[in-house]
C-alpha atoms as a PDB file:
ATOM      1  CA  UNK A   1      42.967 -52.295-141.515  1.00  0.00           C
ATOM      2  CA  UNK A   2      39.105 -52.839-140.232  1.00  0.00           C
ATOM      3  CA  UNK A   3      37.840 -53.680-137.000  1.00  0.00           C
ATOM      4  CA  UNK A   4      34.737 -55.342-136.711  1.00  0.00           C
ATOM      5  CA  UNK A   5      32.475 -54.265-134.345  1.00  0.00           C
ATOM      6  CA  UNK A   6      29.319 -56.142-134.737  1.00  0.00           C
ATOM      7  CA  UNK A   7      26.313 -57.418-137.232  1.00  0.00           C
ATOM      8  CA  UNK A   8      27.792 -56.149-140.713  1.00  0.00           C
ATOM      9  CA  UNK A   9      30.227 -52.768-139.637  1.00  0.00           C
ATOM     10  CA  UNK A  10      33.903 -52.075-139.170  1.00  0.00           C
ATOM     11  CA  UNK A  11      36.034 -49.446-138.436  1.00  0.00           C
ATOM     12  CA  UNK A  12      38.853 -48.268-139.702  1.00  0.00           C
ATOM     13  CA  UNK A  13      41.432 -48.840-136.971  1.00  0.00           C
ATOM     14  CA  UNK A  14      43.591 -45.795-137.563  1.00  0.00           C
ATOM     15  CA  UNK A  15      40.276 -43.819-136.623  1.00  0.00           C
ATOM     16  CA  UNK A  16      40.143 -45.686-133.175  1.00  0.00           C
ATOM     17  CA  UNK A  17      40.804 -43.142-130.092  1.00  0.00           C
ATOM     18  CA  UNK A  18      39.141 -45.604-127.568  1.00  0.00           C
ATOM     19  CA  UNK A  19      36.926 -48.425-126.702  1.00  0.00           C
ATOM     20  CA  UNK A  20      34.711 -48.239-123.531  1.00  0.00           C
ATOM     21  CA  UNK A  21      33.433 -50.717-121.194  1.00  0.00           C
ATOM     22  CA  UNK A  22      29.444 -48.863-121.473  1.00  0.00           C
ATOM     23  CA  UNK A  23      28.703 -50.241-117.514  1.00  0.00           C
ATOM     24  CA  UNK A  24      31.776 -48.727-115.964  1.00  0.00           C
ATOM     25  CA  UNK A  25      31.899 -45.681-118.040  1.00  0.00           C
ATOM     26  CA  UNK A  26      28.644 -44.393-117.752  1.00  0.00           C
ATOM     27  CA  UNK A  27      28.455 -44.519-114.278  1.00  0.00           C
ATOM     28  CA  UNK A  28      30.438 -40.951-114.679  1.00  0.00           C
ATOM     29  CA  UNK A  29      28.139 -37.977-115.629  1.00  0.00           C
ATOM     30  CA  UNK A  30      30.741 -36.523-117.478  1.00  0.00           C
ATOM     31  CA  UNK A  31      29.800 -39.802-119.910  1.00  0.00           C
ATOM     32  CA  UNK A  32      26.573 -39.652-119.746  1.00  0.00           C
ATOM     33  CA  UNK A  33      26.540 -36.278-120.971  1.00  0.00           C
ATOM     34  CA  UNK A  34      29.051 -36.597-123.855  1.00  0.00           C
ATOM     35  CA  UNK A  35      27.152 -39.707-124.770  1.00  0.00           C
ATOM     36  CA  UNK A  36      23.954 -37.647-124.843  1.00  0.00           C
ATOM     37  CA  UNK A  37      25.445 -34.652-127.031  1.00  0.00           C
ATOM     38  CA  UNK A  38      26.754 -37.049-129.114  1.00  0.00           C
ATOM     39  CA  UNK A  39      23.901 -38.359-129.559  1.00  0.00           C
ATOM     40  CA  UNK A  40      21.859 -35.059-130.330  1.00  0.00           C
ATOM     41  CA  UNK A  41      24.523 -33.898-132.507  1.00  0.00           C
ATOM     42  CA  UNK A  42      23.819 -37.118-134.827  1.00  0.00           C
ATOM     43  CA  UNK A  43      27.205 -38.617-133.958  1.00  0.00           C
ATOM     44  CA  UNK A  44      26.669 -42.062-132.772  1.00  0.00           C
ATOM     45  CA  UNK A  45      25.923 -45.234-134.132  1.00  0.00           C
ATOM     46  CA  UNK A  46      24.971 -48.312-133.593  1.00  0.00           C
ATOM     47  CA  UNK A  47      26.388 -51.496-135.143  1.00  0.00           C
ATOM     48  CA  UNK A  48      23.315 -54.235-134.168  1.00  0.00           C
ATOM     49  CA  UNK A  49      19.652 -54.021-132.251  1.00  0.00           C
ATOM     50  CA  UNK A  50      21.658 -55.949-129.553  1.00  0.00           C
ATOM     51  CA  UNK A  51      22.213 -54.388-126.305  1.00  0.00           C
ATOM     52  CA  UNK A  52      25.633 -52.644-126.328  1.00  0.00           C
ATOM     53  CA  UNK A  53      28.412 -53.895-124.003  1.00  0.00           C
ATOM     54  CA  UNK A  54      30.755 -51.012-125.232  1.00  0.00           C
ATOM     55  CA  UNK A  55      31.511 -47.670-127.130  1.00  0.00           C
ATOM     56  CA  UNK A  56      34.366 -47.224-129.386  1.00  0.00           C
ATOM     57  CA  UNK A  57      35.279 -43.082-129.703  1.00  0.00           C
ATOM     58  CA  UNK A  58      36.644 -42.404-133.587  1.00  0.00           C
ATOM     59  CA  UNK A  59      37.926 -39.603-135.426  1.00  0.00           C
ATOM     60  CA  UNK A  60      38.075 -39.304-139.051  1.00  0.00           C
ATOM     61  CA  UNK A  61      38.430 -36.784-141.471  1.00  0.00           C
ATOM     62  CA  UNK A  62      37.782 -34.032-138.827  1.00  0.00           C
ATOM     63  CA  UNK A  63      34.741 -35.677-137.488  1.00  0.00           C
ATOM     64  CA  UNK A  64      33.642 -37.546-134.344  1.00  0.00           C
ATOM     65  CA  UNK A  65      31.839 -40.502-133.931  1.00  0.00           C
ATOM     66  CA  UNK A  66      30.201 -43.011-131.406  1.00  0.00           C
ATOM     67  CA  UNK A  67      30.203 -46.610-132.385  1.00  0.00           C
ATOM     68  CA  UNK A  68      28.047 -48.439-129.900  1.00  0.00           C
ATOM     69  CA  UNK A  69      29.293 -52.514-130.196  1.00  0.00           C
ATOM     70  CA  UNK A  70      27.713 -55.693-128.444  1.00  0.00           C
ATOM     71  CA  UNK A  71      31.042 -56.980-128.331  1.00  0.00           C
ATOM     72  CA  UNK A  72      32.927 -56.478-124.811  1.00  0.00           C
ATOM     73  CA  UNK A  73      35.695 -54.198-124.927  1.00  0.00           C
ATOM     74  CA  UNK A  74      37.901 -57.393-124.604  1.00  0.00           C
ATOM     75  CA  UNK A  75      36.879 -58.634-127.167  1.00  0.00           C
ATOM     76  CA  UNK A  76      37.367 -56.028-129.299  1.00  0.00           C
ATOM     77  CA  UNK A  77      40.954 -55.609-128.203  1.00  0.00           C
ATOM     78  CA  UNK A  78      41.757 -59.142-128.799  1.00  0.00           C
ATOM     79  CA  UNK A  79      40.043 -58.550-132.425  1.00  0.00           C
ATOM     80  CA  UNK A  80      42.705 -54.999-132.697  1.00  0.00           C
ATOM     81  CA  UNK A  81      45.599 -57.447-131.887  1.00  0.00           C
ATOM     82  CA  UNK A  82      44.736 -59.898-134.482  1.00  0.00           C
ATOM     83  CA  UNK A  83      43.881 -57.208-136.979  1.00  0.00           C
ATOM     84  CA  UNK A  84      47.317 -55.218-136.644  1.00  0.00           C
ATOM     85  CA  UNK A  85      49.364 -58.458-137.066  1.00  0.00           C
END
């Protein structure tokens, strides 16, 4: 099954290790910097233009990515519910 995370993408939700609130969580540096090596290391992505409300973590096939949504992590949850029923 697929999540959707925003403008045209989805993720498989197998892959899904977490979905962040991007306020809360990047008050921590520890966040900030794995957001930033992430980043540098080409592993993020973002699924609109929008301004992101929250960061799902995935792993896949031995690799790591950063999938930056404008959908509140609520929202997103509520969309996992529906999608594993």
């Amino acid at each position: 099954m697929y999540l959707p995370i925003g403008g045209d993408m989805a993720v498989r939700t197998s892959s899904i290790l977490g979905i962040f609130d991007l306020d809360n969580t990047t008050c921590s540096p520890r966040t900030r910097e794995f957001l930033r090596r992430a980043e540098e290391n080409g592993e993020t992505v973002a699924s609109t233009e929008e301004l992101p409300k929250s960061f799902l973590l995935t792993a896949e096939f031995g690799m790591s990515r950063v999938y930056f949504s404008q959908f509140s992590p609520i929202t997103l949850e509520k969309r996992l519910d529906t999608a594993q029923k």
